[in-house]
Structures are given as C-alpha cells and as structure tokens.
PDB file of N, CA and C in Angstrom:
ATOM      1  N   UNK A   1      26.307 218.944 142.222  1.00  0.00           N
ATOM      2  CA  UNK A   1      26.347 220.379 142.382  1.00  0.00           C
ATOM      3  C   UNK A   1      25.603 220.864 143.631  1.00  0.00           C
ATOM      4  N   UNK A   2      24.226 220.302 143.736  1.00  0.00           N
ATOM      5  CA  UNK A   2      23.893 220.610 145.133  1.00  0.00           C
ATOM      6  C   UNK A   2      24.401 220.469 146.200  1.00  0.00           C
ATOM      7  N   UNK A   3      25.055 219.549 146.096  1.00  0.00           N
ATOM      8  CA  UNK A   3      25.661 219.375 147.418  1.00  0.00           C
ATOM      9  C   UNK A   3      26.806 220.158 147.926  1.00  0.00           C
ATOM     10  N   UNK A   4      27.638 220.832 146.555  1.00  0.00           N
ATOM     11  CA  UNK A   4      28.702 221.511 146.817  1.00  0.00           C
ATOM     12  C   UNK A   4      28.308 222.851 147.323  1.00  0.00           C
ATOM     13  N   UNK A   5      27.088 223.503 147.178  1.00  0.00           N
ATOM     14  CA  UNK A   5      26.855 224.558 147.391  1.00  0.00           C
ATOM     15  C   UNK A   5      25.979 224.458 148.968  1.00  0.00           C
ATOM     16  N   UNK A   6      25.374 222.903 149.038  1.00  0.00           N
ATOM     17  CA  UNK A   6      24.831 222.562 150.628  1.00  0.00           C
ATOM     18  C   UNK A   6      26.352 223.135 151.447  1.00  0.00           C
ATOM     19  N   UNK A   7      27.204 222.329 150.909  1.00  0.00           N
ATOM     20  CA  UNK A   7      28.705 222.332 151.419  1.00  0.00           C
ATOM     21  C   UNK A   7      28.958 223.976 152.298  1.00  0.00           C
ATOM     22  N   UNK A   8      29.067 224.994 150.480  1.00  0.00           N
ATOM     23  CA  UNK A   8      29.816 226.256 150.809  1.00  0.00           C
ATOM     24  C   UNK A   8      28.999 227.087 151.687  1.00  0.00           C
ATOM     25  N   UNK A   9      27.426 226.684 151.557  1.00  0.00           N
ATOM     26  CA  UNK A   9      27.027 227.552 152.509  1.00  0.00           C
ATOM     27  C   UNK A   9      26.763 227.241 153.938  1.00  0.00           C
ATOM     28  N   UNK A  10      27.304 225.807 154.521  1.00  0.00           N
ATOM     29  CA  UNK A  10      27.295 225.735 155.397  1.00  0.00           C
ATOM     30  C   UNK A  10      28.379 226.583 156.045  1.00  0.00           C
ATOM     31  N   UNK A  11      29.542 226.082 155.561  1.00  0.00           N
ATOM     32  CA  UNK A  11      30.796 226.620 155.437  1.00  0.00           C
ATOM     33  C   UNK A  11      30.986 228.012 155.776  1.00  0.00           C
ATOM     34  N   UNK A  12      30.274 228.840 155.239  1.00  0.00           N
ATOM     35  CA  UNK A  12      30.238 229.909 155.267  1.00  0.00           C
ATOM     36  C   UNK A  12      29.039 230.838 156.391  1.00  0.00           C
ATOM     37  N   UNK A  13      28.045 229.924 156.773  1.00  0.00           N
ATOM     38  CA  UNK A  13      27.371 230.484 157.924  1.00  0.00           C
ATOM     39  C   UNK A  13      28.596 230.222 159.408  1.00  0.00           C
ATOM     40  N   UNK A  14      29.298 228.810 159.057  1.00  0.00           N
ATOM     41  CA  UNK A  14      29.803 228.717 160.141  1.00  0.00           C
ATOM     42  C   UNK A  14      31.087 230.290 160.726  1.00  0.00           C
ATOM     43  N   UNK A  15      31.548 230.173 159.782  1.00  0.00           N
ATOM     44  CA  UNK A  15      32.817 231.331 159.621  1.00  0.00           C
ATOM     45  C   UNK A  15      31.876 232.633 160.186  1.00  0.00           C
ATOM     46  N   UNK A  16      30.671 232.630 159.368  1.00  0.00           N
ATOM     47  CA  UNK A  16      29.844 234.319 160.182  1.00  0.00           C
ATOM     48  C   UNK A  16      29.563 234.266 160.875  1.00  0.00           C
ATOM     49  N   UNK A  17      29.300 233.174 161.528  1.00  0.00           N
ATOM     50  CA  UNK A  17      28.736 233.276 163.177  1.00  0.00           C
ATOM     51  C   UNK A  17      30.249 232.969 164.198  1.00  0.00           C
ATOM     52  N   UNK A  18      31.158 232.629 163.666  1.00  0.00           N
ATOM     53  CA  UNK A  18      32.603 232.649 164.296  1.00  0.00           C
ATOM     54  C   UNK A  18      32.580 234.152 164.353  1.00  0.00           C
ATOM     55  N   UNK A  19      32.620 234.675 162.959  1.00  0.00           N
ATOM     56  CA  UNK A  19      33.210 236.006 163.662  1.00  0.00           C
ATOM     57  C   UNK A  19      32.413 236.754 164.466  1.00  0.00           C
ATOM     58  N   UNK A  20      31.420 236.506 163.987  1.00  0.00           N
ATOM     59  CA  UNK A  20      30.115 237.890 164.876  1.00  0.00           C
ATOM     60  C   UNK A  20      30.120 237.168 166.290  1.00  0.00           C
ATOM     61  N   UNK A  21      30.498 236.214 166.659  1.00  0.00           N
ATOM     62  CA  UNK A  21      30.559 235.352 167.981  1.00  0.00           C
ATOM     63  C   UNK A  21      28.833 235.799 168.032  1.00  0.00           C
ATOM     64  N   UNK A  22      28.135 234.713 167.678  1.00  0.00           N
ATOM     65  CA  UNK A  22      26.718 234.394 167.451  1.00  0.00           C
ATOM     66  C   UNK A  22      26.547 233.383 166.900  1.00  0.00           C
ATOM     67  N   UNK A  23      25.334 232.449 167.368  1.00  0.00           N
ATOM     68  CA  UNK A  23      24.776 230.990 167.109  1.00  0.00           C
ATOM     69  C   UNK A  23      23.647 231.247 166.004  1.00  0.00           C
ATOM     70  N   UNK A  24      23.404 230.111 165.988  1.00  0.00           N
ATOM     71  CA  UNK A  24      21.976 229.734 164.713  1.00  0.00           C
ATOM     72  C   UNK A  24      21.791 230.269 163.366  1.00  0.00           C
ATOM     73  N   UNK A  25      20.842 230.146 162.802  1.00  0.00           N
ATOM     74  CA  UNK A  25      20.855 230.222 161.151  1.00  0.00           C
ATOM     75  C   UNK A  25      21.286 231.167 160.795  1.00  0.00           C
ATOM     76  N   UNK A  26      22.208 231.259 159.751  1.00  0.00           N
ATOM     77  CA  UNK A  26      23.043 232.369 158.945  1.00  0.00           C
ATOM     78  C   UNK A  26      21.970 233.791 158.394  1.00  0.00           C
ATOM     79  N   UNK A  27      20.822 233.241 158.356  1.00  0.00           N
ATOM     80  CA  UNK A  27      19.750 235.060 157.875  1.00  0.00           C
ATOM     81  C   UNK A  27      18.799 234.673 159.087  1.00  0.00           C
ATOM     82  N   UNK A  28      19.155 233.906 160.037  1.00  0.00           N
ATOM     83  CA  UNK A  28      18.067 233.964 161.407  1.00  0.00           C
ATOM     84  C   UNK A  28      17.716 235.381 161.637  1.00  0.00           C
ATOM     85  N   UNK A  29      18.383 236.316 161.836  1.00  0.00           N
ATOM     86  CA  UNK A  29      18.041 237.758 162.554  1.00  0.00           C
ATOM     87  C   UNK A  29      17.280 238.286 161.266  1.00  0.00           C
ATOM     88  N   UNK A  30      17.484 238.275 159.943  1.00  0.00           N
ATOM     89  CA  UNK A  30      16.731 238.440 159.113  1.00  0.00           C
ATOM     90  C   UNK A  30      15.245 239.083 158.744  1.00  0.00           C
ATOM     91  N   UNK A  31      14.979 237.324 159.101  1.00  0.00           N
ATOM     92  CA  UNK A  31      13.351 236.841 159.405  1.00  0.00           C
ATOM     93  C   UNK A  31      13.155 237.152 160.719  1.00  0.00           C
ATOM     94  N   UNK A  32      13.611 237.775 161.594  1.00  0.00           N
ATOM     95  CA  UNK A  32      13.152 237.838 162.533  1.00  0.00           C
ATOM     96  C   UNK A  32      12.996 239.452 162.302  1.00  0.00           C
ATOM     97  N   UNK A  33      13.629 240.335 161.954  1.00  0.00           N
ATOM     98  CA  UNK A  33      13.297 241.462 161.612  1.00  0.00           C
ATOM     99  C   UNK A  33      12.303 241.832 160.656  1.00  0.00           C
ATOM    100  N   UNK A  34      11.858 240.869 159.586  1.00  0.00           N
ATOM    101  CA  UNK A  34      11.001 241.015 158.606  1.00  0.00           C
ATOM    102  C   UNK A  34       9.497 240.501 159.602  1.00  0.00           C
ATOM    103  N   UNK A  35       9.780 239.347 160.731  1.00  0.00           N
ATOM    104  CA  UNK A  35       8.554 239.128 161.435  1.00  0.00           C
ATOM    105  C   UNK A  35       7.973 240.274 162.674  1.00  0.00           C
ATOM    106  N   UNK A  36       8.818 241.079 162.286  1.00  0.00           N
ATOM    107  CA  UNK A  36       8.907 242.406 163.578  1.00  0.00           C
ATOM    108  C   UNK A  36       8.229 243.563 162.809  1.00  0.00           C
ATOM    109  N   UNK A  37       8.213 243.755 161.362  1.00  0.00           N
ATOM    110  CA  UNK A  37       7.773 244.648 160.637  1.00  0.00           C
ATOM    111  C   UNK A  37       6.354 245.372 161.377  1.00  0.00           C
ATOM    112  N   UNK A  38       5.025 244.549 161.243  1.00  0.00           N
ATOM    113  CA  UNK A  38       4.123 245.094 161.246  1.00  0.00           C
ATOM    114  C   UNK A  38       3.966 245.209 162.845  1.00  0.00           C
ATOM    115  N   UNK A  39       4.449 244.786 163.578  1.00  0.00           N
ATOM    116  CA  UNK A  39       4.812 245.245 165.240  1.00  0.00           C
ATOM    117  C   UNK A  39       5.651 246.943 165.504  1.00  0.00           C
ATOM    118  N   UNK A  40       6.315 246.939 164.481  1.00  0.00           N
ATOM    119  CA  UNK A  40       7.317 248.139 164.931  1.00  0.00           C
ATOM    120  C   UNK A  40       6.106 249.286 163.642  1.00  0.00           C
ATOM    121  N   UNK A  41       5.353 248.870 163.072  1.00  0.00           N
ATOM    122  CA  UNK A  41       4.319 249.755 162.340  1.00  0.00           C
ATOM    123  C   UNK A  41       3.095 249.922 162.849  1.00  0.00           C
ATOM    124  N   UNK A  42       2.820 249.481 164.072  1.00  0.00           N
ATOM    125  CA  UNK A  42       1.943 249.541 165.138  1.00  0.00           C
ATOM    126  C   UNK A  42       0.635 248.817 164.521  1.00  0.00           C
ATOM    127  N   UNK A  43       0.586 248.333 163.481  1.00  0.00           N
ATOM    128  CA  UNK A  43      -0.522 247.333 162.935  1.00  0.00           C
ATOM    129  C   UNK A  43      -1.059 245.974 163.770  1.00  0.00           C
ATOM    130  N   UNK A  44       0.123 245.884 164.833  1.00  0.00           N
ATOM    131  CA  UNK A  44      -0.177 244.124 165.434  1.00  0.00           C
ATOM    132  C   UNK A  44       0.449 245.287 166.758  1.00  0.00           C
ATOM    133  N   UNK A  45       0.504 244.215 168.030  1.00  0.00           N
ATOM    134  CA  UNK A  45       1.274 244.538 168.901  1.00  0.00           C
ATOM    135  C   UNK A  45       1.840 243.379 169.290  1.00  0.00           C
ATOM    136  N   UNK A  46       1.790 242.053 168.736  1.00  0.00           N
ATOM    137  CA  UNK A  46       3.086 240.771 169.060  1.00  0.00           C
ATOM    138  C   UNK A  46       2.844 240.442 167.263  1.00  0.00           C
ATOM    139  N   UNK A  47       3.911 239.462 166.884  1.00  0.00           N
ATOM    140  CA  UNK A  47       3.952 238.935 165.859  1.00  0.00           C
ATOM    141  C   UNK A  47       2.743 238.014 165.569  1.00  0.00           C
ATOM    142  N   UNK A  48       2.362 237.485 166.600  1.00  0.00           N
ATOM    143  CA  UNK A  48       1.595 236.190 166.596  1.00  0.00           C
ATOM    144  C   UNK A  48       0.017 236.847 165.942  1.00  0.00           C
ATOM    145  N   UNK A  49       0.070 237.910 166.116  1.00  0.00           N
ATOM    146  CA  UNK A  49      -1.259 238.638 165.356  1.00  0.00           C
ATOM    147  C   UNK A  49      -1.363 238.716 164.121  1.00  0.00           C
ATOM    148  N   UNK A  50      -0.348 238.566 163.903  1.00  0.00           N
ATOM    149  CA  UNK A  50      -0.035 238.489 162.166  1.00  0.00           C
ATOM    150  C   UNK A  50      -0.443 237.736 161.267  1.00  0.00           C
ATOM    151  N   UNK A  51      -1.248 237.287 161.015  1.00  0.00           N
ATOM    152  CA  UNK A  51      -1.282 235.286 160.086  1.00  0.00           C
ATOM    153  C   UNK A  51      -0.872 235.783 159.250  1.00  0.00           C
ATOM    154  N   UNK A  52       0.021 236.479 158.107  1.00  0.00           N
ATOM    155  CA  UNK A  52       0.696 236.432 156.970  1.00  0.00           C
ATOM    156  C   UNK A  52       2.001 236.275 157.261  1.00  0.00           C
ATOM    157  N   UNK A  53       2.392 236.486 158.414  1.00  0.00           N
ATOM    158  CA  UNK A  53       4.042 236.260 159.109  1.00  0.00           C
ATOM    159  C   UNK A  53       4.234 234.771 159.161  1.00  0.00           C
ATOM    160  N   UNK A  54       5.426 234.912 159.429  1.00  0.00           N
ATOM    161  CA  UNK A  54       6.162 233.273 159.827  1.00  0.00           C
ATOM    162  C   UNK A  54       6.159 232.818 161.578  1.00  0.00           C
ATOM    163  N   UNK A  55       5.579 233.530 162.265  1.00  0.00           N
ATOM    164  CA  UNK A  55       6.236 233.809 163.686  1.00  0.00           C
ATOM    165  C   UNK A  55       5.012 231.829 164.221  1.00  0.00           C
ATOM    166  N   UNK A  56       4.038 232.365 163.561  1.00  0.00           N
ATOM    167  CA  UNK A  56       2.811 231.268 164.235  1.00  0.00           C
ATOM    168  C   UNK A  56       3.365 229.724 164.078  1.00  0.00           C
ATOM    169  N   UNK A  57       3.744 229.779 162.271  1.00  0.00           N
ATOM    170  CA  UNK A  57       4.482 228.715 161.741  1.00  0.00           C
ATOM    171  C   UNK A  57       5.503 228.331 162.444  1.00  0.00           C
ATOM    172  N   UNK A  58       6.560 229.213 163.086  1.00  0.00           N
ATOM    173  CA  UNK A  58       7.248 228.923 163.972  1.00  0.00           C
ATOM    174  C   UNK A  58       7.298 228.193 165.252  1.00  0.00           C
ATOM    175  N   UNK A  59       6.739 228.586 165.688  1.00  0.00           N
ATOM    176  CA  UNK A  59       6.036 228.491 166.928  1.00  0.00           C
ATOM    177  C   UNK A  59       5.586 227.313 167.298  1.00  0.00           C
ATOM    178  N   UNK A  60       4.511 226.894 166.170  1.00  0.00           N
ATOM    179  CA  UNK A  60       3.964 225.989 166.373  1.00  0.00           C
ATOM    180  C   UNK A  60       3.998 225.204 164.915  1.00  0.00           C
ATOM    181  N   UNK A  61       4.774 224.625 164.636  1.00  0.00           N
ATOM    182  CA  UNK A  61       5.119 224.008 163.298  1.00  0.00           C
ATOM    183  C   UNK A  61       3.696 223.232 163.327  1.00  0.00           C
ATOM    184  N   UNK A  62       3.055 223.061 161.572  1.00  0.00           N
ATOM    185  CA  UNK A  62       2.171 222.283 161.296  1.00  0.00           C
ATOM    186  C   UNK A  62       3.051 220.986 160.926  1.00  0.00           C
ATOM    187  N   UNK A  63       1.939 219.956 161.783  1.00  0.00           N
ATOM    188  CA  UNK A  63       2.138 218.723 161.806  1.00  0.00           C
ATOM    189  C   UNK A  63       2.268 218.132 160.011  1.00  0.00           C
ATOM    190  N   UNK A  64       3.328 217.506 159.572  1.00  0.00           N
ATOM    191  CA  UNK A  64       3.749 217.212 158.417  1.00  0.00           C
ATOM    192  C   UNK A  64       2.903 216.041 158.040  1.00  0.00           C
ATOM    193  N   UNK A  65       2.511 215.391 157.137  1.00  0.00           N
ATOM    194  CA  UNK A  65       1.418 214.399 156.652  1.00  0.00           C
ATOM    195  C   UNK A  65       0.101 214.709 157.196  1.00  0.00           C
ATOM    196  N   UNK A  66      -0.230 215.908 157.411  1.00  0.00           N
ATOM    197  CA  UNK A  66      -1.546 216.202 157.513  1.00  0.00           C
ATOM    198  C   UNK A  66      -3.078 215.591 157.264  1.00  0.00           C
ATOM    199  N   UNK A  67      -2.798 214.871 156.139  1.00  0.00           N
ATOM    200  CA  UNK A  67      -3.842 214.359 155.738  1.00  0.00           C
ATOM    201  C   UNK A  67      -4.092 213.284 156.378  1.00  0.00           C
ATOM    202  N   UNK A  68      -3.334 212.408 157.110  1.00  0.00           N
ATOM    203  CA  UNK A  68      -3.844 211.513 157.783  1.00  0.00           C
ATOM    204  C   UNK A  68      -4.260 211.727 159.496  1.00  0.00           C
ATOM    205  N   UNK A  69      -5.357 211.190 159.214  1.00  0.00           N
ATOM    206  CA  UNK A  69      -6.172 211.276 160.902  1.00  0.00           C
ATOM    207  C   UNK A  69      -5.530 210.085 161.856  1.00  0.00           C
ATOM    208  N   UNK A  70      -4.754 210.360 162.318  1.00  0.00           N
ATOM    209  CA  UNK A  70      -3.824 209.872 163.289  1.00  0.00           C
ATOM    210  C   UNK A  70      -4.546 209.162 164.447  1.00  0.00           C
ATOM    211  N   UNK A  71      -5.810 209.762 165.268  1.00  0.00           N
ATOM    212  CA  UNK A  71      -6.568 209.363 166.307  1.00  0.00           C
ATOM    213  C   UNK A  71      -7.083 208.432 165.630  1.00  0.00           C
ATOM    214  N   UNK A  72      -7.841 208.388 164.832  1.00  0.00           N
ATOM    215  CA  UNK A  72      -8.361 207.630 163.924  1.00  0.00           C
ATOM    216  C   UNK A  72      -7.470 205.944 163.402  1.00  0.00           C
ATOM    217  N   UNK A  73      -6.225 205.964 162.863  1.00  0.00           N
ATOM    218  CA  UNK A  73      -5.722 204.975 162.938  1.00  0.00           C
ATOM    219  C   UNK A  73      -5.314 204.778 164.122  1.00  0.00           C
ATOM    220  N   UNK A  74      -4.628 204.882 165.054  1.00  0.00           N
ATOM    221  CA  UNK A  74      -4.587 204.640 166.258  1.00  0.00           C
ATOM    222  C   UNK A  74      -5.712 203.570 166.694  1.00  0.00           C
ATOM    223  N   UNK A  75      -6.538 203.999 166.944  1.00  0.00           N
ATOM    224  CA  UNK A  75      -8.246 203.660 167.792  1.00  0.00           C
ATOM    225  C   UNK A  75      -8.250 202.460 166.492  1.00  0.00           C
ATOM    226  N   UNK A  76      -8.138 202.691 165.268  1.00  0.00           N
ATOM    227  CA  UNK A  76      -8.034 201.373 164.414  1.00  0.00           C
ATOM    228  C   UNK A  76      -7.091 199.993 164.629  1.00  0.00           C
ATOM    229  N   UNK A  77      -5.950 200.375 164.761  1.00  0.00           N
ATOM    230  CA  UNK A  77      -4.542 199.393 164.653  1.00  0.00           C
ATOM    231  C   UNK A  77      -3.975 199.491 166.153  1.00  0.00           C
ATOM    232  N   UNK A  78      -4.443 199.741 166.788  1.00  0.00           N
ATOM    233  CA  UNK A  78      -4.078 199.948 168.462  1.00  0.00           C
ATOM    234  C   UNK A  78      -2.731 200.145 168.149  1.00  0.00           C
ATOM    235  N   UNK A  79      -1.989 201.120 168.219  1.00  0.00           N
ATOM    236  CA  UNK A  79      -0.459 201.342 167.883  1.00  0.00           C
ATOM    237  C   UNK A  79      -0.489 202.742 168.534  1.00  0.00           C
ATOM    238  N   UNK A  80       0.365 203.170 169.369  1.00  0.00           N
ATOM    239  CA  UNK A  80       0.842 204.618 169.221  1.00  0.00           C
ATOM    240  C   UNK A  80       1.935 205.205 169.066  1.00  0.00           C
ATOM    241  N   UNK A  81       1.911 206.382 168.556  1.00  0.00           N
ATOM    242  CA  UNK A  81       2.852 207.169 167.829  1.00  0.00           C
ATOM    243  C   UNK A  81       3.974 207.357 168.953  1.00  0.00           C
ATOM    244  N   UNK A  82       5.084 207.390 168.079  1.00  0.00           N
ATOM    245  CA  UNK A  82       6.483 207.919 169.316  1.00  0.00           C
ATOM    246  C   UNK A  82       6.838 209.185 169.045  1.00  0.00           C
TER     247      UNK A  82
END
C-alpha cells in the first residue's frame, strides 16, 4: 500500500508542475510561504532569525548520525570520510 500511494503522489506532483510549468516539490512554495510568515509580520527581517522555522534546517541540514565524533574516529582508524 505504501508504495502505491509513494506511486500516486509522485504521479501527481509530476502532472502539477507540468501544468503550472514549474520544478521541485509539489507543497515547495508552501513551506516557503509558511517560512516567510514571521518576516512579512515584521518579527524577524530574514528567515534565518527564526529558530522555530525550517529555513536554518534547510540551509544547513544537520549532519545525520550525530552521535558519532567523526574527528575522533578518524585520528583513531586513520580513514577519511568521502
């Protein structure tokens, strides 16, 4: 079942961005209007002021497996990351 609905909604971003002749994620403009909120309410003056927004996360995605200290094994197992 998941997959059928991975399926329809691919399916179906593709067709909306055919017609609107526009690229990238199907609620992209969305979140980008919800990350514009407290900018257009004069509370911030860029998104990036925000830390409850998505804009920082964006931006600068947090590194995934966090918990491991990377410099640290490195300098251990002489190996580096690709």
């Amino acid at each position: 079942m998941p997959k059928s609905i991975q399926l329809l909604a691919g399916q179906t971003g593709q067709q909306y961005n055919q017609r609107k002749k526009r690229k990238g994620a199907f609620r992209e403009d969305r979140y980008l209007y919800i990350g514009l909120n407290m900018v257009r309410a004069g509370v911030v003056s860029h998104p990036e002021q925000w830390d409850h927004g998505g804009y920082n996360e964006i931006q600068n995605p947090r590194r995934k497996n966090s918990l491991i200290d990377y410099e640290t094994l490195e300098a251990t197992f002489w190996f580096h990351e690709f």
